[in-house]
C-alpha atoms as a PDB file:
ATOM      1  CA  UNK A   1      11.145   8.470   2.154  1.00  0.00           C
ATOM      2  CA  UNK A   2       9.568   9.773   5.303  1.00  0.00           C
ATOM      3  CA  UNK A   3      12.651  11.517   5.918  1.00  0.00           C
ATOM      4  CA  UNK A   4      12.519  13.982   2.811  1.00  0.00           C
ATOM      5  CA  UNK A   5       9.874  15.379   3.634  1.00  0.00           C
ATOM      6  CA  UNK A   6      10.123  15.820   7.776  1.00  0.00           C
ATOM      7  CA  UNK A   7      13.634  17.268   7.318  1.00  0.00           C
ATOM      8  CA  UNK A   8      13.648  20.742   8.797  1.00  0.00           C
ATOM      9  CA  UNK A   9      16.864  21.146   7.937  1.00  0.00           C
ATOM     10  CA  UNK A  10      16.511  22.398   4.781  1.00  0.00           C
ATOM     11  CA  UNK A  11      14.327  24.949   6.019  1.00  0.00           C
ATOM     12  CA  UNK A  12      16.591  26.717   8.269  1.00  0.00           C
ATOM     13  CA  UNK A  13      19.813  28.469   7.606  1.00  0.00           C
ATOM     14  CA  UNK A  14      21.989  30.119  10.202  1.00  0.00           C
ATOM     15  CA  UNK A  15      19.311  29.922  12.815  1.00  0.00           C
ATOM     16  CA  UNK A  16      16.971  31.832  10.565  1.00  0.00           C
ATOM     17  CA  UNK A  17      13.918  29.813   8.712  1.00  0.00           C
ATOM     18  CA  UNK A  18      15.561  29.842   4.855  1.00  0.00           C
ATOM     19  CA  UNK A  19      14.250  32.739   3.197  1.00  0.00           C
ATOM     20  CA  UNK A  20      13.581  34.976   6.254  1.00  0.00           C
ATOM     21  CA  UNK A  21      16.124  37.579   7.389  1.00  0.00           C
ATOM     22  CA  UNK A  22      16.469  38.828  10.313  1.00  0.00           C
ATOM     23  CA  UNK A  23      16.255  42.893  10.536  1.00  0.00           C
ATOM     24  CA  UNK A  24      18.529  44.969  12.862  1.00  0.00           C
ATOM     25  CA  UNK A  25      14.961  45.300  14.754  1.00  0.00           C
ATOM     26  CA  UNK A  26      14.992  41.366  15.800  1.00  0.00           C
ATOM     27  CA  UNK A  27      11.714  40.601  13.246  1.00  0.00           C
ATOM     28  CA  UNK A  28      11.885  38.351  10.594  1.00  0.00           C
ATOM     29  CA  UNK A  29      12.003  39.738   6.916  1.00  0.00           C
ATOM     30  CA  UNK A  30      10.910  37.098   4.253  1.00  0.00           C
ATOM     31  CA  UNK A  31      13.392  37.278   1.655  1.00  0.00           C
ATOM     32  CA  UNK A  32      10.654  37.474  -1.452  1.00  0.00           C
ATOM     33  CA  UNK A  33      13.838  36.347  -3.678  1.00  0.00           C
ATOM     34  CA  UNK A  34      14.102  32.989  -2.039  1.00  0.00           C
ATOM     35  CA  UNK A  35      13.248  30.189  -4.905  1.00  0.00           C
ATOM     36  CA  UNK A  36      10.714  27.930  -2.737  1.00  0.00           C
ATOM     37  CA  UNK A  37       9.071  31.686  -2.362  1.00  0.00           C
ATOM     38  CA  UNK A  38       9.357  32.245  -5.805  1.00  0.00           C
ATOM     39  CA  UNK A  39       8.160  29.052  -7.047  1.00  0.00           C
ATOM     40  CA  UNK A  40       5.185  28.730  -4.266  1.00  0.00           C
ATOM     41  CA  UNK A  41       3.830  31.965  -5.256  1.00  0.00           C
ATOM     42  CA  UNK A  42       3.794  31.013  -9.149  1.00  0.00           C
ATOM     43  CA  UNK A  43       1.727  27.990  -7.969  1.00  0.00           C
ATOM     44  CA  UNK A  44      -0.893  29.966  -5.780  1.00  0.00           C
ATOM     45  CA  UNK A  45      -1.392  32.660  -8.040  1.00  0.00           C
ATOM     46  CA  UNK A  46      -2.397  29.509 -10.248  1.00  0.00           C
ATOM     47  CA  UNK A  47      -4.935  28.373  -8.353  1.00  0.00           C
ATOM     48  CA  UNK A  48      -8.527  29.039  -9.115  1.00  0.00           C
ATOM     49  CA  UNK A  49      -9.641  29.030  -5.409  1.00  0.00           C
ATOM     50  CA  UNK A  50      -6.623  29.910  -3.267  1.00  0.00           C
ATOM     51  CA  UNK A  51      -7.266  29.846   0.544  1.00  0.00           C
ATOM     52  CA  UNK A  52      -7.656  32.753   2.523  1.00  0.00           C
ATOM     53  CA  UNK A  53      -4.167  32.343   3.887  1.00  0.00           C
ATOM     54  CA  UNK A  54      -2.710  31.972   0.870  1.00  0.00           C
ATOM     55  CA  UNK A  55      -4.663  35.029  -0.531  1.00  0.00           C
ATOM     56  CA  UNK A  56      -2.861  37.143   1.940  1.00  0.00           C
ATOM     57  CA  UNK A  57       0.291  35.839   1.522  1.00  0.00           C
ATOM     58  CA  UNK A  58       0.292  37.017  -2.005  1.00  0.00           C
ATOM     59  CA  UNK A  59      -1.533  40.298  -0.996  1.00  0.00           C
ATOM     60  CA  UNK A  60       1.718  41.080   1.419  1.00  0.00           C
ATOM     61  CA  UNK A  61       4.040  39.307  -0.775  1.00  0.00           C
ATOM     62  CA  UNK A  62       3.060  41.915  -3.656  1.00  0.00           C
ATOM     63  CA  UNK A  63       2.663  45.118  -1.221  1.00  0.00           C
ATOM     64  CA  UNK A  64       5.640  47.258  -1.936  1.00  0.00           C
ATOM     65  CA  UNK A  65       6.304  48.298   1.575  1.00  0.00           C
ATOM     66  CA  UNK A  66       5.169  46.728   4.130  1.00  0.00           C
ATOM     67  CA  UNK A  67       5.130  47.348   8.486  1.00  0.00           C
ATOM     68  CA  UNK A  68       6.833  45.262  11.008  1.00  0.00           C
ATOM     69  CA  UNK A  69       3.304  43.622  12.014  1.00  0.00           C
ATOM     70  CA  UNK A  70       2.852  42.734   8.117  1.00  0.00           C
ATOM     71  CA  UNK A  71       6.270  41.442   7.965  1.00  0.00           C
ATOM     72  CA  UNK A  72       5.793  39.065  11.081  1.00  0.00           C
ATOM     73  CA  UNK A  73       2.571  38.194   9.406  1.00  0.00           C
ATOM     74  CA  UNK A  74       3.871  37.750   6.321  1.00  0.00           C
ATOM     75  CA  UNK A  75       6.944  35.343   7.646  1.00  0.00           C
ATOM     76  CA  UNK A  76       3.936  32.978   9.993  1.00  0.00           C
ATOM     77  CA  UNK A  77       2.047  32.838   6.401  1.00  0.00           C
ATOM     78  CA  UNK A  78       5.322  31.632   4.982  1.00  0.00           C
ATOM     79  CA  UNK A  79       5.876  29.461   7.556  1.00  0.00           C
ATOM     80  CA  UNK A  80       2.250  28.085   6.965  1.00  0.00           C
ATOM     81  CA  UNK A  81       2.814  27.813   3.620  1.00  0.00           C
ATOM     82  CA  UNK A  82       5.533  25.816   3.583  1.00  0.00           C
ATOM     83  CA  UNK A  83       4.138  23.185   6.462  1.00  0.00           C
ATOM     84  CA  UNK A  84       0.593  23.000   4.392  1.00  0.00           C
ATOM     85  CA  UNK A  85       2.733  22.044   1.535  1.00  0.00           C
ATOM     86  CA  UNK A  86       4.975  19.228   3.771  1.00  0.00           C
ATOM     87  CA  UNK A  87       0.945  17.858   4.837  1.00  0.00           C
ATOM     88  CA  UNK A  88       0.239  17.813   1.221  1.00  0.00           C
ATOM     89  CA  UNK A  89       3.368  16.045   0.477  1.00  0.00           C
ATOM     90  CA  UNK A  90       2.654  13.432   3.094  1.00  0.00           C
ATOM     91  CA  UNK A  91      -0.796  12.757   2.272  1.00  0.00           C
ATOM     92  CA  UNK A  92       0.083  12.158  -0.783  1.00  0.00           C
ATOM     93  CA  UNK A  93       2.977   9.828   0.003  1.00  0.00           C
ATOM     94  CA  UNK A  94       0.043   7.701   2.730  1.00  0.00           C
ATOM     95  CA  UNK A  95      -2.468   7.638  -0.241  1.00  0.00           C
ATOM     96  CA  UNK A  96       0.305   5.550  -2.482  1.00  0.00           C
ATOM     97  CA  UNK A  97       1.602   3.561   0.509  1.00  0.00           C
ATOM     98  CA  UNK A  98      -2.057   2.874   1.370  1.00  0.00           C
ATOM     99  CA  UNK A  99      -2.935   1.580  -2.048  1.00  0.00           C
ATOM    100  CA  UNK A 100       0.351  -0.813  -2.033  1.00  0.00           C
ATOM    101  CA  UNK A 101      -0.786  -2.056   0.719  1.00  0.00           C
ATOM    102  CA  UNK A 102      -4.446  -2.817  -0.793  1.00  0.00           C
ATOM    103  CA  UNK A 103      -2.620  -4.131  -4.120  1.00  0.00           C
ATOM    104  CA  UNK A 104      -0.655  -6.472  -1.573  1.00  0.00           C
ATOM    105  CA  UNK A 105      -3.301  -7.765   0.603  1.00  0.00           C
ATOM    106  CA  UNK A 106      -5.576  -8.257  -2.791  1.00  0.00           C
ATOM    107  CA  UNK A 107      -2.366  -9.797  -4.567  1.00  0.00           C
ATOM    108  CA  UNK A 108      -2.009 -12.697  -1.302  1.00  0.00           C
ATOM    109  CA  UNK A 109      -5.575 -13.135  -0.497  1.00  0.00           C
ATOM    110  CA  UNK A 110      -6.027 -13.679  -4.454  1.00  0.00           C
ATOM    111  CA  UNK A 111      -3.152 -16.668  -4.166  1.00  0.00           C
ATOM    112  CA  UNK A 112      -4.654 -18.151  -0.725  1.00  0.00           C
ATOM    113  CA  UNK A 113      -7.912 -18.287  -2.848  1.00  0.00           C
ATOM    114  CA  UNK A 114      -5.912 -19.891  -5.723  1.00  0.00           C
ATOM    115  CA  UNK A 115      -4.280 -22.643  -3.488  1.00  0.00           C
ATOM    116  CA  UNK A 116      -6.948 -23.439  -1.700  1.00  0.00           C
ATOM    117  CA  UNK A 117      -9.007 -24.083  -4.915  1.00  0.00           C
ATOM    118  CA  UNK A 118      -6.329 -26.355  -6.134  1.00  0.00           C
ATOM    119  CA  UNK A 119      -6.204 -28.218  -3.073  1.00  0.00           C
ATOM    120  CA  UNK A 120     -10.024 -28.755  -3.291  1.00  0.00           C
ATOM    121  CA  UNK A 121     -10.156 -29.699  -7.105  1.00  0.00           C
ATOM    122  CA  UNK A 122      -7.476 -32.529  -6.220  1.00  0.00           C
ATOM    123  CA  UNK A 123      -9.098 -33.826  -3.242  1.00  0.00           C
ATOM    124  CA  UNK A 124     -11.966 -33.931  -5.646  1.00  0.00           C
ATOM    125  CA  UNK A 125     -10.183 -35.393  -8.017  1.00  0.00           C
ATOM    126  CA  UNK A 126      -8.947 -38.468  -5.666  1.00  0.00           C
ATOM    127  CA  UNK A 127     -12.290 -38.867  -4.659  1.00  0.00           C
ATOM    128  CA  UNK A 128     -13.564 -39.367  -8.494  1.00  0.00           C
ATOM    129  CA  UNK A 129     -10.736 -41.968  -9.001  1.00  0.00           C
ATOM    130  CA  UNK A 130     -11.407 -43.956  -5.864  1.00  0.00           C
ATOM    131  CA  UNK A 131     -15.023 -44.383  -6.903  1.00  0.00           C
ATOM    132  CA  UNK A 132     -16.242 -42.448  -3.536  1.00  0.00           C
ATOM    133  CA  UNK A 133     -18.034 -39.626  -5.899  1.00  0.00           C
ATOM    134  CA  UNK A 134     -21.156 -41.755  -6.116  1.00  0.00           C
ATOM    135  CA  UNK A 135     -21.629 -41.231  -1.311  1.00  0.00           C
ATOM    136  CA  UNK A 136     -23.472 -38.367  -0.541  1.00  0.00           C
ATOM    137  CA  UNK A 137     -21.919 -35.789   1.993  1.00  0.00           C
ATOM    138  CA  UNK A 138     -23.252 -37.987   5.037  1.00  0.00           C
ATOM    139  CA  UNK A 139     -21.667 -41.139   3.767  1.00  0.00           C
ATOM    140  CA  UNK A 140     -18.513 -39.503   2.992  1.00  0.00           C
ATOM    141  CA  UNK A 141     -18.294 -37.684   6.604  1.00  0.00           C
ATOM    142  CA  UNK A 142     -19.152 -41.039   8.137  1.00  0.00           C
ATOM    143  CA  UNK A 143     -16.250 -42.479   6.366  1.00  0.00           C
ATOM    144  CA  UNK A 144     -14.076 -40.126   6.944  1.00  0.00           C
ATOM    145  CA  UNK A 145     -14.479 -39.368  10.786  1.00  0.00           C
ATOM    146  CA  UNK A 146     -14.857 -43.212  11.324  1.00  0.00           C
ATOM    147  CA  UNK A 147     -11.304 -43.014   9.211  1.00  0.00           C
ATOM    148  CA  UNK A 148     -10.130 -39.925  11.397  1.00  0.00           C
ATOM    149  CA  UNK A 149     -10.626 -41.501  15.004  1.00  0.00           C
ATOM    150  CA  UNK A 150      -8.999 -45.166  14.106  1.00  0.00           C
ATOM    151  CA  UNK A 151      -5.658 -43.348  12.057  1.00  0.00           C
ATOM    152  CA  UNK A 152      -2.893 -44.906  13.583  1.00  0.00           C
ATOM    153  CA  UNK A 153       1.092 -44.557  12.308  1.00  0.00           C
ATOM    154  CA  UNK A 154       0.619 -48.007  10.730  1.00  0.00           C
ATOM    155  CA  UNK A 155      -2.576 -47.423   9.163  1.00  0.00           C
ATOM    156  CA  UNK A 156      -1.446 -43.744   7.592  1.00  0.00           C
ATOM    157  CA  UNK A 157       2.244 -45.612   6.067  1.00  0.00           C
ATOM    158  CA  UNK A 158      -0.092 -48.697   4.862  1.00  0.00           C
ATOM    159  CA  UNK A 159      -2.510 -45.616   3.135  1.00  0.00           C
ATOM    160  CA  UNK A 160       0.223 -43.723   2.191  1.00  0.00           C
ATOM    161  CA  UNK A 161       1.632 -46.471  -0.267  1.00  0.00           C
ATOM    162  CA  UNK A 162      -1.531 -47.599  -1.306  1.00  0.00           C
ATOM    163  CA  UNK A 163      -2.502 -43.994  -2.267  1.00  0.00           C
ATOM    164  CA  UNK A 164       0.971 -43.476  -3.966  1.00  0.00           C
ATOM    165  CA  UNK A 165       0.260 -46.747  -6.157  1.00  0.00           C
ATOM    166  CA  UNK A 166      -3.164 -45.536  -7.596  1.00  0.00           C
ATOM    167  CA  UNK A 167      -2.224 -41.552  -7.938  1.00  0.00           C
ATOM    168  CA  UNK A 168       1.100 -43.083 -10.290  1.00  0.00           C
ATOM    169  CA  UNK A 169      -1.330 -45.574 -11.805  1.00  0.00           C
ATOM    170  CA  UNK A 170      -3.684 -43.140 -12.561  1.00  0.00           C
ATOM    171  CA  UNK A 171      -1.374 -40.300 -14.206  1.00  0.00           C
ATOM    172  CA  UNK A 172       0.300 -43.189 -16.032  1.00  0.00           C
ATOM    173  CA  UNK A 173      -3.632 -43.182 -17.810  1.00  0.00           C
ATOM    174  CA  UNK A 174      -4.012 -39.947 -18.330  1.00  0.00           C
ATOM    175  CA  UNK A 175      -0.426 -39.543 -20.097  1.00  0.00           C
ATOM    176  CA  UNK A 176      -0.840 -41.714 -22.481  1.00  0.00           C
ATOM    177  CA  UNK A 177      -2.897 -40.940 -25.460  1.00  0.00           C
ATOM    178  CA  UNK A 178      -6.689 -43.011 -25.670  1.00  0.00           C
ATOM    179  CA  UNK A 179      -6.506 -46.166 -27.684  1.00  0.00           C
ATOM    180  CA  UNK A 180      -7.222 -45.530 -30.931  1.00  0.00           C
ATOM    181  CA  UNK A 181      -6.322 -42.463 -31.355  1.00  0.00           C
ATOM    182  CA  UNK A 182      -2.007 -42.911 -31.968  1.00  0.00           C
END
């Protein structure tokens, strides 16, 4: 969730970013014990081409004293650190939603295509049975705009059972095995 990974809450303790300390002189210590710490140095000293901020991190993380301007450095690295890693998070989290999304969009345009196929082969279909395959497209258009501007109520029930006749007619046919052949 979205909120995971924007909570700051888990990133400050006592009004103090976790794993800083504040010194009797008001500046921020980094506490180098702090697991995050810890753990996020591991994974930078693992890396084959660490940025340059990240290469100093580790340079003041491993100094063995260091001055107050270091230490303020070092706790704005940290504090880097640790929102480069919340960006990475997120990006990664957009890249899946992003391909859901695709898979969705693929998934419903794929079963528009698929019903509007079917609706086409039976419309086909109906025209086979009624004969009307043997028109060519300016016949059937004729026919059916001429059919299109004189619809009324009357004329659409009267079709209706007519059409419902030949359709039951028809798969009546086509269930039962050829002659012959029982």
């Amino acid at each position: 969730m979205v909120d995971d990974v924007f909570d700051d809450r888990e990133l400050w303790v006592e009004g103090e970013p976790r794993g800083m300390v504040a010194k009797s002189g008001g500046a921020p210590s980094v506490d180098v014990a702090d697991p995050w710490l810890v753990a996020r140095a591991g994974f930078l000293r693992g890396l084959k081409k660490p940025t340059a901020h990240q290469s100093a991190l580790l340079a003041l993380l491993d100094a063995p004293a260091r001055t107050p301007t270091q230490e303020k450095a070092l706790a704005l690295l940290v504090r880097n650190e640790r929102a480069a890693e919340r960006v990475q998070k997120l990006a990664a989290r957009l890249r899946k939603d992003q391909s859901e999304a695709g898979e969705w969009l693929e998934s419903t345009r794929k079963e528009a295509r698929k019903a509007r196929n079917r609706r086409l082969i039976l419309q086909g279909l109906l025209f086979d049975w009624i004969g009307l395959d043997t028109l060519d497209r300016t016949e059937m258009a004729g026919l059916l705009a001429e059919a299109a501007e004189t619809v009324t109520p009357e004329h659409r029930a009267r079709w209706r059972l007519k059409g419902q006749r030949l359709i039951d007619q028809k798969e009546r046919a086509l269930a039962q095995p050829p002659a012959g052949k029982q």
